[in-house]
N, C-alpha and C. Protein backbone atom coordinates (compact mmCIF):
# COMPACT_ATOMS: atom_id res chain seq x y z
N UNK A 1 9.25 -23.66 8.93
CA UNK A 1 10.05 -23.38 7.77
C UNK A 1 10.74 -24.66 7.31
N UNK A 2 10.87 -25.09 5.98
CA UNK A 2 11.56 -26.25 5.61
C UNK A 2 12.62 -26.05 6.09
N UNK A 3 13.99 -27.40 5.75
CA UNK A 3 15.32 -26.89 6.54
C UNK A 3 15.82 -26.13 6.19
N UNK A 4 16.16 -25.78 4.48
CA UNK A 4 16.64 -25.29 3.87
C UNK A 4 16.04 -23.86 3.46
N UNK A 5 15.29 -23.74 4.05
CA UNK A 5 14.23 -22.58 3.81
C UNK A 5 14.38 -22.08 2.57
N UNK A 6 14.25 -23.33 1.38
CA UNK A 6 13.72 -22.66 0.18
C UNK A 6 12.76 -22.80 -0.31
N UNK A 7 11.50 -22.03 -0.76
CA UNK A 7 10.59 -22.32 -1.03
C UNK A 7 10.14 -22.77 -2.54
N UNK A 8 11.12 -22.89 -3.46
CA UNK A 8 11.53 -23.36 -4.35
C UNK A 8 10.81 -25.23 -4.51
N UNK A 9 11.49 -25.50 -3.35
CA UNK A 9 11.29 -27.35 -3.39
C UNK A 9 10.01 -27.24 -2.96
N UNK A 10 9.14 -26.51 -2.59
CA UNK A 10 7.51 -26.67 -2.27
C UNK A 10 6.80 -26.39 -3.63
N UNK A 11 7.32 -26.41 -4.67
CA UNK A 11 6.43 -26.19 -6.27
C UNK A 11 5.36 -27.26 -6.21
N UNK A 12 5.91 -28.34 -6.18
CA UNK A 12 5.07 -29.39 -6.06
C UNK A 12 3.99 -29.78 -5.14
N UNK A 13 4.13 -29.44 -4.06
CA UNK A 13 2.96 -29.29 -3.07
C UNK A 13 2.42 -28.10 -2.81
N UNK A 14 1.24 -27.35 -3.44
CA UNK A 14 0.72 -26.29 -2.95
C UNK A 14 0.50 -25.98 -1.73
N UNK A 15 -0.06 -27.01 -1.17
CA UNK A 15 -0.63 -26.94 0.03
C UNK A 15 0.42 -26.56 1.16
N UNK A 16 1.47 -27.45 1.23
CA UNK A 16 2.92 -27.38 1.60
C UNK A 16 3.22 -25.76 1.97
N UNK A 17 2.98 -25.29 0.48
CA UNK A 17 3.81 -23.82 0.03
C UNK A 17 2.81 -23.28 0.52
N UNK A 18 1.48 -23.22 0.71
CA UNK A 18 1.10 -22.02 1.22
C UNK A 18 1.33 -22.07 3.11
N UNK A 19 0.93 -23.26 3.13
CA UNK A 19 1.45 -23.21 4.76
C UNK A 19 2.94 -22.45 4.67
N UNK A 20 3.87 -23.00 4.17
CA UNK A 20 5.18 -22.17 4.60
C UNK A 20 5.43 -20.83 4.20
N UNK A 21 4.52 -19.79 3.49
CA UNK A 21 4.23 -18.69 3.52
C UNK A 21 3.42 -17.91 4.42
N UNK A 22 2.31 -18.84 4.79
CA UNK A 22 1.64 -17.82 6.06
C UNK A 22 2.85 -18.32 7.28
N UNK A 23 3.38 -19.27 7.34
CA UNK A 23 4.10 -18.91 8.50
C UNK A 23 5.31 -17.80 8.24
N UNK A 24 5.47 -17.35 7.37
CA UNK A 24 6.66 -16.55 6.86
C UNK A 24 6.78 -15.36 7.14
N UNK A 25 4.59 -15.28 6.96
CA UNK A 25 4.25 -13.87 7.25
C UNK A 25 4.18 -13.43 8.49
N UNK A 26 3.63 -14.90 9.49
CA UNK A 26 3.51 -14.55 10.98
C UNK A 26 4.71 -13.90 11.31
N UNK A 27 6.00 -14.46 11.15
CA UNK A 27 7.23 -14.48 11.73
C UNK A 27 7.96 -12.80 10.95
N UNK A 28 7.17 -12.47 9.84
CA UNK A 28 7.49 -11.16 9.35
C UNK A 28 6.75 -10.02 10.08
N UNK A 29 5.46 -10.35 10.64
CA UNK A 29 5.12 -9.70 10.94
C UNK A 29 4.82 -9.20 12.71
N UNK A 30 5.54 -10.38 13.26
CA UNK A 30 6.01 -10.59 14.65
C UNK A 30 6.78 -9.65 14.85
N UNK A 31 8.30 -9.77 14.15
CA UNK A 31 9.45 -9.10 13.54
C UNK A 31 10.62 -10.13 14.03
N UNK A 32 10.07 -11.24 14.05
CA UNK A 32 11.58 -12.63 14.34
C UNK A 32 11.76 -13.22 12.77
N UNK A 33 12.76 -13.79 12.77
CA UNK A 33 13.05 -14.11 11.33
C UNK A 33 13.92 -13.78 11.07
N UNK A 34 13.86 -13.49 9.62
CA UNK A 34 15.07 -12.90 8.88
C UNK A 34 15.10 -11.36 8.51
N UNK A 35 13.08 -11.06 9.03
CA UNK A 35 13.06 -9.81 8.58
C UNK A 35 13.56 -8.92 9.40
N UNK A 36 13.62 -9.40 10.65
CA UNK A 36 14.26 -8.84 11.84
C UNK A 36 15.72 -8.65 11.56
N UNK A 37 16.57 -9.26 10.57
CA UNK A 37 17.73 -8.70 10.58
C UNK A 37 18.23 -8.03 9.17
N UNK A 38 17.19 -7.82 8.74
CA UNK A 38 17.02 -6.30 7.58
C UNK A 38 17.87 -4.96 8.42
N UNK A 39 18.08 -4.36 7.72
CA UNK A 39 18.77 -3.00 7.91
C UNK A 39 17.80 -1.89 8.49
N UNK A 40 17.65 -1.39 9.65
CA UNK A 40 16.10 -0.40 9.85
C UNK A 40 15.91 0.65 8.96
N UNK A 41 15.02 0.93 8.32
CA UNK A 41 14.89 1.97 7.25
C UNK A 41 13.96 2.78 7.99
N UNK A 42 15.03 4.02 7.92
CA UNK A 42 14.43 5.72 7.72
C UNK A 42 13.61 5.90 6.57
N UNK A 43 12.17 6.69 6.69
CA UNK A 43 11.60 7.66 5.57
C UNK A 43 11.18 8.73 6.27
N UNK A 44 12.01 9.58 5.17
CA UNK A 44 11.80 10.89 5.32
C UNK A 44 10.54 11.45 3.79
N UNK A 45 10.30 12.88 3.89
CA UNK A 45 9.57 13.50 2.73
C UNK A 45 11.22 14.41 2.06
N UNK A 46 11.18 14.51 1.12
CA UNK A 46 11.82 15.34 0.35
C UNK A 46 11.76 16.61 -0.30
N UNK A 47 12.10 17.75 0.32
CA UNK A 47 11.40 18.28 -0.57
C UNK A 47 12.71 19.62 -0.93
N UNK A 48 12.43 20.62 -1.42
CA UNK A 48 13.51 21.42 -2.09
C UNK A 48 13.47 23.11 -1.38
N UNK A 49 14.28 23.71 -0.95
CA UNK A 49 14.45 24.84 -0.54
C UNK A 49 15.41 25.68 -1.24
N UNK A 50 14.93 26.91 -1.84
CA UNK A 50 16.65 27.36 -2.70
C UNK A 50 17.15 26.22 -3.87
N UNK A 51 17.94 26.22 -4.06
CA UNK A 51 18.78 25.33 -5.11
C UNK A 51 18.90 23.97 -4.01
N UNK A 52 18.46 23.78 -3.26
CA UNK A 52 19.03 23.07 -1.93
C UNK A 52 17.74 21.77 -2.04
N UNK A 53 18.53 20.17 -1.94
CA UNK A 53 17.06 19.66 -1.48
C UNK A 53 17.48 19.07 0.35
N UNK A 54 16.31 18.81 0.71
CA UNK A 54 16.22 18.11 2.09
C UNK A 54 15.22 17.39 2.74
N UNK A 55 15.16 16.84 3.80
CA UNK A 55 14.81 15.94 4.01
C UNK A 55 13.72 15.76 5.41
N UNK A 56 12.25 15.90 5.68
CA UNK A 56 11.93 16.17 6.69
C UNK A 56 11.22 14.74 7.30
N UNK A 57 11.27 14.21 8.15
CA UNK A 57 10.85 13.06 8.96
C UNK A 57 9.41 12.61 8.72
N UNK A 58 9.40 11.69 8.03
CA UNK A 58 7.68 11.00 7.72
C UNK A 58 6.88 11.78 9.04
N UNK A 59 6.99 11.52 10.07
CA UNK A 59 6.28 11.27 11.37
C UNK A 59 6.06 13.05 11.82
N UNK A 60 7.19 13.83 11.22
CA UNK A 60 6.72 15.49 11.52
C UNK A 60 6.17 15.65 10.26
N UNK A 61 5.19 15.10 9.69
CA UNK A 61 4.83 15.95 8.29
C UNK A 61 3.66 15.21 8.16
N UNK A 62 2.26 16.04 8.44
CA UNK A 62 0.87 15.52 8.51
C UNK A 62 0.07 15.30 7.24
N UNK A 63 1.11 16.49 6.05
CA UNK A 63 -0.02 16.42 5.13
C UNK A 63 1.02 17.28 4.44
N UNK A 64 0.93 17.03 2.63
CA UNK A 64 1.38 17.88 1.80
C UNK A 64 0.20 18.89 1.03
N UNK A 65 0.11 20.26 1.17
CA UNK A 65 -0.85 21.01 0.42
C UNK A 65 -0.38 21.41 -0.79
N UNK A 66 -1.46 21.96 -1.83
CA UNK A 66 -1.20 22.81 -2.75
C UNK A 66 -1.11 24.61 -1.92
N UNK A 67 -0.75 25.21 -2.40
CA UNK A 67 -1.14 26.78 -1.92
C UNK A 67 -2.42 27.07 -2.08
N UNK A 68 -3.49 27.35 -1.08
CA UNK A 68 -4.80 27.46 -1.03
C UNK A 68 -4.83 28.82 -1.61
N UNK A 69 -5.93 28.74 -2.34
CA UNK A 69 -6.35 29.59 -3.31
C UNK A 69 -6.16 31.07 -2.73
N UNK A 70 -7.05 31.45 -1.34
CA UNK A 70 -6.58 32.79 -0.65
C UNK A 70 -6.19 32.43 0.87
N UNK A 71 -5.26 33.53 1.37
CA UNK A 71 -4.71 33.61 2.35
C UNK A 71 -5.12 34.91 3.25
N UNK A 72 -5.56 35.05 4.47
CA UNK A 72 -5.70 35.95 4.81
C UNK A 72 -4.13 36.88 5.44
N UNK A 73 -3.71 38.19 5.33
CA UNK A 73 -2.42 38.21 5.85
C UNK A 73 -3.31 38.92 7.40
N UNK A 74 -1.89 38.60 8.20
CA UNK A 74 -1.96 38.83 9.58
C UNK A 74 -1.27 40.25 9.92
N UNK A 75 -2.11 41.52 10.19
CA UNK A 75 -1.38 42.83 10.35
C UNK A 75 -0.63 42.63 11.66
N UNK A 76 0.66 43.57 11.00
CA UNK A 76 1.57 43.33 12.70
C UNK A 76 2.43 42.18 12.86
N UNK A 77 2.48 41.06 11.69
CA UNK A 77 3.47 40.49 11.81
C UNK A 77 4.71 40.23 11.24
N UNK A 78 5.50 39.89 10.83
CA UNK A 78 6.72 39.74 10.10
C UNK A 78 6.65 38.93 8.80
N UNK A 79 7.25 39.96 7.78
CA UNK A 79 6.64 39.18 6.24
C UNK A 79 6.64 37.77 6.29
N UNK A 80 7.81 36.93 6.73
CA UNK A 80 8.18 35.48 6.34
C UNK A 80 6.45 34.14 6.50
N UNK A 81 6.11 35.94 8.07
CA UNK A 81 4.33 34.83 7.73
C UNK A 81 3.51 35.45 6.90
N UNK A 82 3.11 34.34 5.95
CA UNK A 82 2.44 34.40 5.07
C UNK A 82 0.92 34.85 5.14
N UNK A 83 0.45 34.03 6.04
CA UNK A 83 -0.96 34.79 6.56
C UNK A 83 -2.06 33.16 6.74
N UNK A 84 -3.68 33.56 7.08
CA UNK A 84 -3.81 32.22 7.86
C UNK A 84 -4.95 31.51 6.44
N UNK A 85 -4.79 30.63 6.28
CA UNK A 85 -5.89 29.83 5.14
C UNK A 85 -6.98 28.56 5.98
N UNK A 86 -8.11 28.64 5.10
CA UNK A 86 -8.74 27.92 6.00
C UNK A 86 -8.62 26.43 4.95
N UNK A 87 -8.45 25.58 5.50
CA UNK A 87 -8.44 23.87 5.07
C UNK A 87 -9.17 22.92 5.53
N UNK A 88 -10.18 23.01 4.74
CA UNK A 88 -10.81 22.02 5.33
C UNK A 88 -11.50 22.27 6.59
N UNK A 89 -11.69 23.79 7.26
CA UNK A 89 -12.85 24.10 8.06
C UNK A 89 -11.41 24.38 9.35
N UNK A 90 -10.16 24.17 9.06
CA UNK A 90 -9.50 24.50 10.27
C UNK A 90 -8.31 25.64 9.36
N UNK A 91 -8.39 26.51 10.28
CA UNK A 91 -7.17 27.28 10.01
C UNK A 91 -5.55 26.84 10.59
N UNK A 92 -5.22 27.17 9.26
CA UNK A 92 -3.34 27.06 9.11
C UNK A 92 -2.72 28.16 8.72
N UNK A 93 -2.18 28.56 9.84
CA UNK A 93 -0.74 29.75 9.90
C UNK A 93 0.15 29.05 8.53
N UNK A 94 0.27 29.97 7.67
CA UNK A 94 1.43 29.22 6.59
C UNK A 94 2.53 30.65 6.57
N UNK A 95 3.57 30.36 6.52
CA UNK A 95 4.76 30.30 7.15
C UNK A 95 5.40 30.06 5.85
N UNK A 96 6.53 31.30 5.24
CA UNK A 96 7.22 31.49 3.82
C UNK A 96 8.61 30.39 4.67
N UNK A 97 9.18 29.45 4.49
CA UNK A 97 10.00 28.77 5.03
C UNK A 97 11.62 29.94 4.65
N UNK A 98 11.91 30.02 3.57
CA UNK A 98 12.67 30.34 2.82
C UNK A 98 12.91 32.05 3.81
N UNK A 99 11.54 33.09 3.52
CA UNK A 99 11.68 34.30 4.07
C UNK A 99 11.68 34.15 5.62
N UNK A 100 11.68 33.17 6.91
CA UNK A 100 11.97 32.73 7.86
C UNK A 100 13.38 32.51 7.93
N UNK A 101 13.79 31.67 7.28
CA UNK A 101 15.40 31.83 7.69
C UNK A 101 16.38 32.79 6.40
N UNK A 102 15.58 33.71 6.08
CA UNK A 102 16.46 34.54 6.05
C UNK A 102 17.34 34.70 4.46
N UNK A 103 16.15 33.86 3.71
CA UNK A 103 17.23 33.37 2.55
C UNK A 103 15.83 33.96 0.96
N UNK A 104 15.37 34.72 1.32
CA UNK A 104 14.38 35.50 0.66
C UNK A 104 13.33 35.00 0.24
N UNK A 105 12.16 35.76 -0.61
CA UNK A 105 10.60 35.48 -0.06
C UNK A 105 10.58 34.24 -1.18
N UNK A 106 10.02 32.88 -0.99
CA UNK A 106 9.48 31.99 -2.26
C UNK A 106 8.61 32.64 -3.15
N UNK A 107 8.32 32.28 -3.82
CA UNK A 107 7.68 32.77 -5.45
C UNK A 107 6.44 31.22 -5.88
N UNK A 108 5.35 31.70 -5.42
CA UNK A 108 4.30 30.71 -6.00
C UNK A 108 4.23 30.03 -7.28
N UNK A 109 4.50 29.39 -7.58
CA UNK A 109 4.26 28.61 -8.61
C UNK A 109 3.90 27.50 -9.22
N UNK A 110 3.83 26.58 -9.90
CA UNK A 110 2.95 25.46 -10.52
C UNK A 110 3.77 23.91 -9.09
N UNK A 111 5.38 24.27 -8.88
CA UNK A 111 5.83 23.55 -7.83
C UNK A 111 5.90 23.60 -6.75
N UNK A 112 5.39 24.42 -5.60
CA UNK A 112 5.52 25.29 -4.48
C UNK A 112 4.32 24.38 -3.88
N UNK A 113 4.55 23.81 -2.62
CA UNK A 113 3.56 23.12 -2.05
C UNK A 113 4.30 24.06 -0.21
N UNK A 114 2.88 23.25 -0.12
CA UNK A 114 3.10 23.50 1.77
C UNK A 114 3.12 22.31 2.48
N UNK A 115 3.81 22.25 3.24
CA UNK A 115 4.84 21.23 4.16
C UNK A 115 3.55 21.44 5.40
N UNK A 116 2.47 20.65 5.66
CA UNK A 116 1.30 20.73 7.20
C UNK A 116 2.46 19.87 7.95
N UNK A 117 2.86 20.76 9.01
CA UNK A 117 3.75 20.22 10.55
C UNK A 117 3.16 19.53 11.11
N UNK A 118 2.83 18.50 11.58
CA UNK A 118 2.38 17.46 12.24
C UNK A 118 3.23 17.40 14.14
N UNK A 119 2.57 18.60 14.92
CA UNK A 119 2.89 19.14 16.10
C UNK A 119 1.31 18.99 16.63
N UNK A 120 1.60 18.77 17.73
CA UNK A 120 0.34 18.88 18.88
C UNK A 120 -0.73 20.28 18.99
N UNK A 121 0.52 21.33 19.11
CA UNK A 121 0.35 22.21 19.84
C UNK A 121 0.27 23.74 18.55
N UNK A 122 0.63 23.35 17.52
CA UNK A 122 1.12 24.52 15.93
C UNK A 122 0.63 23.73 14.99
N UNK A 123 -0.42 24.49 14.60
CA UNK A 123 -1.17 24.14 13.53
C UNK A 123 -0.65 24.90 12.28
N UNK A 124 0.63 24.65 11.36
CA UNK A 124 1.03 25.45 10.61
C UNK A 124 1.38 24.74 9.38
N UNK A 125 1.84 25.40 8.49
CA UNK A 125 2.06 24.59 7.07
C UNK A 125 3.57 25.71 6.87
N UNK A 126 4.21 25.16 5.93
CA UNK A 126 5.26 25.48 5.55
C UNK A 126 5.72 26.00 4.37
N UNK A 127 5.79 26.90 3.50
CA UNK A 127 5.99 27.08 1.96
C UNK A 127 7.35 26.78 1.73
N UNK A 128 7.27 25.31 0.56
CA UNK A 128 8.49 25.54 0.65
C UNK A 128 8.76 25.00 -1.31
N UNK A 129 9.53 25.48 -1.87
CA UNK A 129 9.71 25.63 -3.57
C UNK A 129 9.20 24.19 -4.12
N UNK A 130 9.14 23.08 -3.66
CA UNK A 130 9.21 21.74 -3.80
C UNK A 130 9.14 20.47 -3.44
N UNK A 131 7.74 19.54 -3.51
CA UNK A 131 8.26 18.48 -2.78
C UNK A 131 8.26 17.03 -3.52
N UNK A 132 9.64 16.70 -2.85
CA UNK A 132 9.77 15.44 -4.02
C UNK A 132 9.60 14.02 -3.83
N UNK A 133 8.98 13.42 -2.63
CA UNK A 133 8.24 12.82 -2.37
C UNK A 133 8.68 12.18 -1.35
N UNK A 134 8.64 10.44 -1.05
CA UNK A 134 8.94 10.09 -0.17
C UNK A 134 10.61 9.69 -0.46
N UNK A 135 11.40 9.59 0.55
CA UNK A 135 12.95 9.35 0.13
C UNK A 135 13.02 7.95 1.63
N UNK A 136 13.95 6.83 1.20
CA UNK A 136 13.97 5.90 2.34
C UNK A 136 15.62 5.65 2.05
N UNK A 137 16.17 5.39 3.52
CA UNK A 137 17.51 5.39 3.89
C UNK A 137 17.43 4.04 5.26
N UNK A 138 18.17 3.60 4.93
CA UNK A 138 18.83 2.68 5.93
C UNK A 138 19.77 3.58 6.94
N UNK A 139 19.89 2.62 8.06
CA UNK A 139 20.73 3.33 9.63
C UNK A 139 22.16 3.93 8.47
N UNK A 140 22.81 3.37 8.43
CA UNK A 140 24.18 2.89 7.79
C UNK A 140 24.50 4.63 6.95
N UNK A 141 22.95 4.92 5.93
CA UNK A 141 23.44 6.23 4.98
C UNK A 141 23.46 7.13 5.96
N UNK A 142 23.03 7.42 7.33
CA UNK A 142 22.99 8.88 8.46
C UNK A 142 24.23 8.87 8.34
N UNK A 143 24.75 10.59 8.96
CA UNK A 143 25.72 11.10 9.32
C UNK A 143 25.25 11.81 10.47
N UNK A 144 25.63 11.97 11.66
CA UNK A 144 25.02 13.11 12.28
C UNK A 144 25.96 14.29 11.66
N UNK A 145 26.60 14.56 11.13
CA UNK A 145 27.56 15.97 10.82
C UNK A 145 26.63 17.00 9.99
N UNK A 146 26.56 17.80 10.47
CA UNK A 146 25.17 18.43 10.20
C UNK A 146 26.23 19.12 8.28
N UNK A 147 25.67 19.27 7.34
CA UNK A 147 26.50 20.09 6.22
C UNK A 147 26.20 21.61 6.22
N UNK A 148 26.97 22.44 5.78
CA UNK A 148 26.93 23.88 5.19
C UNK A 148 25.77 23.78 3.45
N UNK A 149 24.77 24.65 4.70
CA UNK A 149 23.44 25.15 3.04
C UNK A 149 23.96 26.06 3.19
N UNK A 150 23.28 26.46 1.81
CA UNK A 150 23.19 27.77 1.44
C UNK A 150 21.78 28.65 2.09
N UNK A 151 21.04 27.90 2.38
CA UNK A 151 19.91 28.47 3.12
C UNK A 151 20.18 29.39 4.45
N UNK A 152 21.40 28.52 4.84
CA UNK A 152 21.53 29.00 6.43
C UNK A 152 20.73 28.34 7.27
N UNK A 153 20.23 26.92 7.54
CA UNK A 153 19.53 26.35 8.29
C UNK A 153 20.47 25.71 9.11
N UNK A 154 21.45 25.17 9.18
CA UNK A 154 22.21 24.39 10.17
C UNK A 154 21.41 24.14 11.38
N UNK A 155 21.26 25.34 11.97
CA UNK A 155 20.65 25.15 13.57
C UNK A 155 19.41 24.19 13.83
N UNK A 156 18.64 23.70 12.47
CA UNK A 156 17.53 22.89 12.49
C UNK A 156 17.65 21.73 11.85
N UNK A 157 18.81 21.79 11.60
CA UNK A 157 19.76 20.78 10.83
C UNK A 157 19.90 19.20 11.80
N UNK A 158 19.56 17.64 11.60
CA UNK A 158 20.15 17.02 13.19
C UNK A 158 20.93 16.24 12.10
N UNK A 159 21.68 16.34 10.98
CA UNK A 159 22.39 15.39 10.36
C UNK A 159 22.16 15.14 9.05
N UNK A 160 22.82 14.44 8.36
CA UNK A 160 22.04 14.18 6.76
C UNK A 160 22.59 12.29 6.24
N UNK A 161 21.79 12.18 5.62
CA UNK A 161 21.64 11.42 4.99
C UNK A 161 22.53 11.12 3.38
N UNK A 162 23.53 10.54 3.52
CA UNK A 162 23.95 10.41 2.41
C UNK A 162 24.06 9.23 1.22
N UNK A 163 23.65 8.72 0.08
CA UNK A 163 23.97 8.09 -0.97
C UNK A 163 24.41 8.46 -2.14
N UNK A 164 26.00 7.39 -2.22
CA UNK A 164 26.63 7.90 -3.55
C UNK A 164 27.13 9.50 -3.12
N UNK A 165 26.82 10.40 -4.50
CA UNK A 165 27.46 11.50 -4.19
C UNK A 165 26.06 12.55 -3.35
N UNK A 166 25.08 12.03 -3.53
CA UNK A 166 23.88 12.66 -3.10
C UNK A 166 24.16 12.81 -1.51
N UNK A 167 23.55 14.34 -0.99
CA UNK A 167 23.75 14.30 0.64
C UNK A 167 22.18 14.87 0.92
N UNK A 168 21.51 14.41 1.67
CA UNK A 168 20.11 14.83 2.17
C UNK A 168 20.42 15.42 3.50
N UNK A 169 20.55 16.99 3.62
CA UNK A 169 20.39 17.22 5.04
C UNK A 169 18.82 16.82 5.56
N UNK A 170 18.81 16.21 7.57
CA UNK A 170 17.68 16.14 7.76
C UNK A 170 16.81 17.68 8.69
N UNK A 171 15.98 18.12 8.04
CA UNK A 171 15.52 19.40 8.75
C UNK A 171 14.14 19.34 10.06
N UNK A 172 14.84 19.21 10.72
CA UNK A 172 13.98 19.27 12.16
C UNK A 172 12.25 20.15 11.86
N UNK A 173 11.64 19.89 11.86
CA UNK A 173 10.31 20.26 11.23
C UNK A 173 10.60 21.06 13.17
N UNK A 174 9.81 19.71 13.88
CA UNK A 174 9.59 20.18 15.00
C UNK A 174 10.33 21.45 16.09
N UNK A 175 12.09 21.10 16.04
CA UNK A 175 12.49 22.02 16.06
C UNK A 175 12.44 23.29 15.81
N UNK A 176 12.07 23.97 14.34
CA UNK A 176 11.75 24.78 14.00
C UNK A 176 10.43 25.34 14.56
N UNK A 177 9.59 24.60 14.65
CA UNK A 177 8.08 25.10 15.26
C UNK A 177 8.23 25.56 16.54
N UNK A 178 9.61 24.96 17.51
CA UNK A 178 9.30 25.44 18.78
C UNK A 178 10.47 26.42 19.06
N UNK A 179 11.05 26.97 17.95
CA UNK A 179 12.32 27.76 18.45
C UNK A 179 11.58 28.91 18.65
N UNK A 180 12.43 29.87 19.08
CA UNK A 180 12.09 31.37 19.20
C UNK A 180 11.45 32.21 18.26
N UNK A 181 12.58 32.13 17.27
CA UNK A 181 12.41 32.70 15.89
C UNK A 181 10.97 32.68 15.16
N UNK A 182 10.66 31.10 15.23
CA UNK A 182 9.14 30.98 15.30
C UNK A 182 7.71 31.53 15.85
N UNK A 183 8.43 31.47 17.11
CA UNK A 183 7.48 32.02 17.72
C UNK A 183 7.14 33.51 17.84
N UNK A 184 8.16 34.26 17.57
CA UNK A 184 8.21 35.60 17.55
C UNK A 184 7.62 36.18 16.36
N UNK A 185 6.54 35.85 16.09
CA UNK A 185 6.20 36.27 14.54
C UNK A 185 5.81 37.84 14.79
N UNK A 186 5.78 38.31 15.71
CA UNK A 186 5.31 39.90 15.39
C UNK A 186 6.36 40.54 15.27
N UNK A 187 5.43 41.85 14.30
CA UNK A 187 6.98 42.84 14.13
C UNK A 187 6.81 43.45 14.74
């Protein structure tokens, strides 16, 4: 790196400037440098429940669907499951998010996508009113203080994310897949 590490005074020598860019990149992509003392950034997916938006972890969320055309329903189980669709040659349990905790059935429409859980072991998708894409937060915007929805999710709740007046609760994908409630899908 020059002393001054500006790359400004290398205009004049190309050759110069590109050497002091691939080394810029090594050292960016090492993670020593300066990029190393960037702020660590969270991404989450965004998406909307109720009047409510929130926030589910890049790393629990495999895939965003449209609502597949048909669903088979599952006799014997509890409305909130929706019933099983085939995608792509594998079946997915899809799961009304909204009629699960308790906060009444979603309503299909032109915005209504499914949330694919990205779990080992639950191959399921999620209905949920909205998703609004990717959202990125630095350490600094977390809160762990979980907030009051209106959904009634708290318990899957691990904290939220806040900027400005905006608050992103974060919703435990995984959590949810392995609680009880989940699992108890029969009526």
């Amino acid at each position: 790196m020059t002393a001054d590490g500006n790359i400004r005074a290398l205009r004049e020598s190309p050759f110069e400037l590109l050497r002091e860019l691939e080394n810029r990149a090594r050292l960016a992509v090492s993670g020593q440098g300066r990029a190393a003392a960037l702020p660590a950034e969270w991404v989450g997916v965004g998406f909307r429940l109720g009047g409510e938006s929130y926030l589910a972890s890049r790393d629990e969320v495999r895939e965003i669907l449209m609502p597949p055309e048909a669903m088979t329903r599952v006799p014997g189980t509890k409305p909130w499951l929706s019933g099983i669709a085939n995608v792509r040659g594998q079946l997915l349990v899809i799961v009304d998010l909204r009629g699960l905790l308790g906060s009444g059935r979603s309503t299909l429409d032109r915005d209504t996508r499914i949330i694919s859980v990205n779990h080992r072991e639950a191959s399921c998708g999620l209905l949920v009113d909205e998703v609004l894409g990717f959202r990125r937060f630095v350490d600094n915007e977390y809160s762990a203080d979980v907030p009051q929805t209106i959904v009634r999710c708290e318990e899957y709740l691990t904290g939220a994310f806040r900027r400005g007046s905006e608050t992103w609760p974060v919703f435990a994908l995984r959590q949810l897949v392995e609680s009880d409630r989940f699992l108890k899908a029969a009526s």
